[in-house]
N, C-alpha and C. Protein backbone atom coordinates (compact mmCIF):
# COMPACT_ATOMS: atom_id res chain seq x y z
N UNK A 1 0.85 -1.18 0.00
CA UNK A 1 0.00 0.00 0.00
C UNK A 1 0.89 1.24 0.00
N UNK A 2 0.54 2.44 -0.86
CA UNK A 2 1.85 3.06 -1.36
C UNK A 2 0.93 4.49 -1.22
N UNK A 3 1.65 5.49 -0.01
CA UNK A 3 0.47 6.61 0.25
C UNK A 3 1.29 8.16 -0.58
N UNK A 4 0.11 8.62 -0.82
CA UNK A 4 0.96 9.98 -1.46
C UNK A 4 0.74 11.32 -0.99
N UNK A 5 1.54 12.22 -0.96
CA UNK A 5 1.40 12.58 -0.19
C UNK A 5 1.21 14.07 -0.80
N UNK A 6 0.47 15.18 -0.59
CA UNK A 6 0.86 16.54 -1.84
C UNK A 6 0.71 17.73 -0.95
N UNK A 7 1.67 18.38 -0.88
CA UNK A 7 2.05 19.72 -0.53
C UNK A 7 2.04 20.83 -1.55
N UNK A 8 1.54 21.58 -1.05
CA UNK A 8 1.41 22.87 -1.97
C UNK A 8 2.54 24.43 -1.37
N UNK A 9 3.30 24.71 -1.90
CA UNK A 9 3.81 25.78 -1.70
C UNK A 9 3.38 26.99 -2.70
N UNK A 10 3.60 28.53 -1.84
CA UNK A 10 3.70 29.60 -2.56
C UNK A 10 5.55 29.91 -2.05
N UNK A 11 5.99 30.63 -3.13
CA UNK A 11 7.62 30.76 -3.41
C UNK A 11 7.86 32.38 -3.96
N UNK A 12 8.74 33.17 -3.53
CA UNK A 12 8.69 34.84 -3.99
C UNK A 12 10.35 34.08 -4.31
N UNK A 13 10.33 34.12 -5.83
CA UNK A 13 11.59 34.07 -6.52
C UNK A 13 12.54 34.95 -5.98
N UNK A 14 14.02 35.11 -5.55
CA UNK A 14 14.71 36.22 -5.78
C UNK A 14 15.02 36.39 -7.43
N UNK A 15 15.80 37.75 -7.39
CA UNK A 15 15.84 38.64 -8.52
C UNK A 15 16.92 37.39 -9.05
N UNK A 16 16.54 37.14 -10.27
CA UNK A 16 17.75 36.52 -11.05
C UNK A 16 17.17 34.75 -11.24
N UNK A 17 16.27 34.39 -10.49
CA UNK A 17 16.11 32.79 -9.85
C UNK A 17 14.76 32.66 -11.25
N UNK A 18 14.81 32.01 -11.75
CA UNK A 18 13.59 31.65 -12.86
C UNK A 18 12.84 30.76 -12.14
N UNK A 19 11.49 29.89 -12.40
CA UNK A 19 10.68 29.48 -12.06
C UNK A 19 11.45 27.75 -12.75
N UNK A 20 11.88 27.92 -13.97
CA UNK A 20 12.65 27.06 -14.54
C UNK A 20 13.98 26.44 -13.49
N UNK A 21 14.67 27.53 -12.82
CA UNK A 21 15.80 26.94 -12.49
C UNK A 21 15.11 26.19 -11.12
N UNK A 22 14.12 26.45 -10.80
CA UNK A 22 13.57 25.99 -9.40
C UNK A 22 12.98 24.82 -10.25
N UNK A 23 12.45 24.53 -10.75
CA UNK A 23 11.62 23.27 -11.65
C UNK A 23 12.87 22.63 -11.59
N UNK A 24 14.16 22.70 -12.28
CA UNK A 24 15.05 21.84 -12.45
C UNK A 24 15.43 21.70 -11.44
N UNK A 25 15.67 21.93 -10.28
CA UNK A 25 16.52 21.77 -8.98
C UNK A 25 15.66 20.28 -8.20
N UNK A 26 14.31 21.08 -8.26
CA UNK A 26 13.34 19.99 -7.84
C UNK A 26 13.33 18.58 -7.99
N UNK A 27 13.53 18.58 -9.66
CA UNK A 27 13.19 17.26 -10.55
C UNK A 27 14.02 16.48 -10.40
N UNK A 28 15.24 16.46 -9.56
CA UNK A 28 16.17 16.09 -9.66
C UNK A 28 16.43 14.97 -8.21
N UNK A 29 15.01 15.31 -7.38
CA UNK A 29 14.97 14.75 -6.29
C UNK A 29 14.38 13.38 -6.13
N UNK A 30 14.79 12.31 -5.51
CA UNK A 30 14.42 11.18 -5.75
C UNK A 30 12.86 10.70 -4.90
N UNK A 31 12.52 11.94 -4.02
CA UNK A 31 11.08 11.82 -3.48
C UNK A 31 10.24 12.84 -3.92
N UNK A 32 10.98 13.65 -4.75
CA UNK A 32 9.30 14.06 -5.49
C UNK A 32 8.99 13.27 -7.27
N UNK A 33 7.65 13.07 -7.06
CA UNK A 33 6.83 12.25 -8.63
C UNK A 33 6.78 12.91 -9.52
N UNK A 34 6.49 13.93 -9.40
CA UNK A 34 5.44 15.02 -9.81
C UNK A 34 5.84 16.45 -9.63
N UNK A 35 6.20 17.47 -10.25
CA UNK A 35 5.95 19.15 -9.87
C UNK A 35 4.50 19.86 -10.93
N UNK A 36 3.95 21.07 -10.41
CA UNK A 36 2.80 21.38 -11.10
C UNK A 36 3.23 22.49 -11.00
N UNK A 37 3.23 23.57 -11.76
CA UNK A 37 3.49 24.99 -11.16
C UNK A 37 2.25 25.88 -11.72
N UNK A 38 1.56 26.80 -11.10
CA UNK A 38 0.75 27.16 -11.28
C UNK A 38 1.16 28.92 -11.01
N UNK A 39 1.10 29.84 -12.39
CA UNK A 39 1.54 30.82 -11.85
C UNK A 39 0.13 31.95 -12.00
N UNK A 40 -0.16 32.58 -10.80
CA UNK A 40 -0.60 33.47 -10.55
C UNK A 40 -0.89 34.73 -10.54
C-alpha cells in the first residue's frame, strides 16, 4: 500500500532565480513524482 502525499507551496523568486531553475533543482529529487506549477 503506497500513500501519497501533496504539498502545496507559494515561493517569492529572488531577482535573477527563474521558475525554470527551481523546476530543475526539484526534478532532480528522488522523493518528489510530480511538480505542477501554477503561476498566478
Amino acid at each position: 500500500d503506497t500513500k501519497i502525499y501533496t504539498n502545496i507551496y507559494t515561493i517569492d523568486l529572488p531577482k535573477g532565480l527563474t521558475y525554470a531553475d527551481v523546476i530543475e533543482d526539484l526534478s532532480v529529487s528522488n522523493n518528489v513524482t510530480k511538480l505542477r506549477l501554477i503561476n498566478v
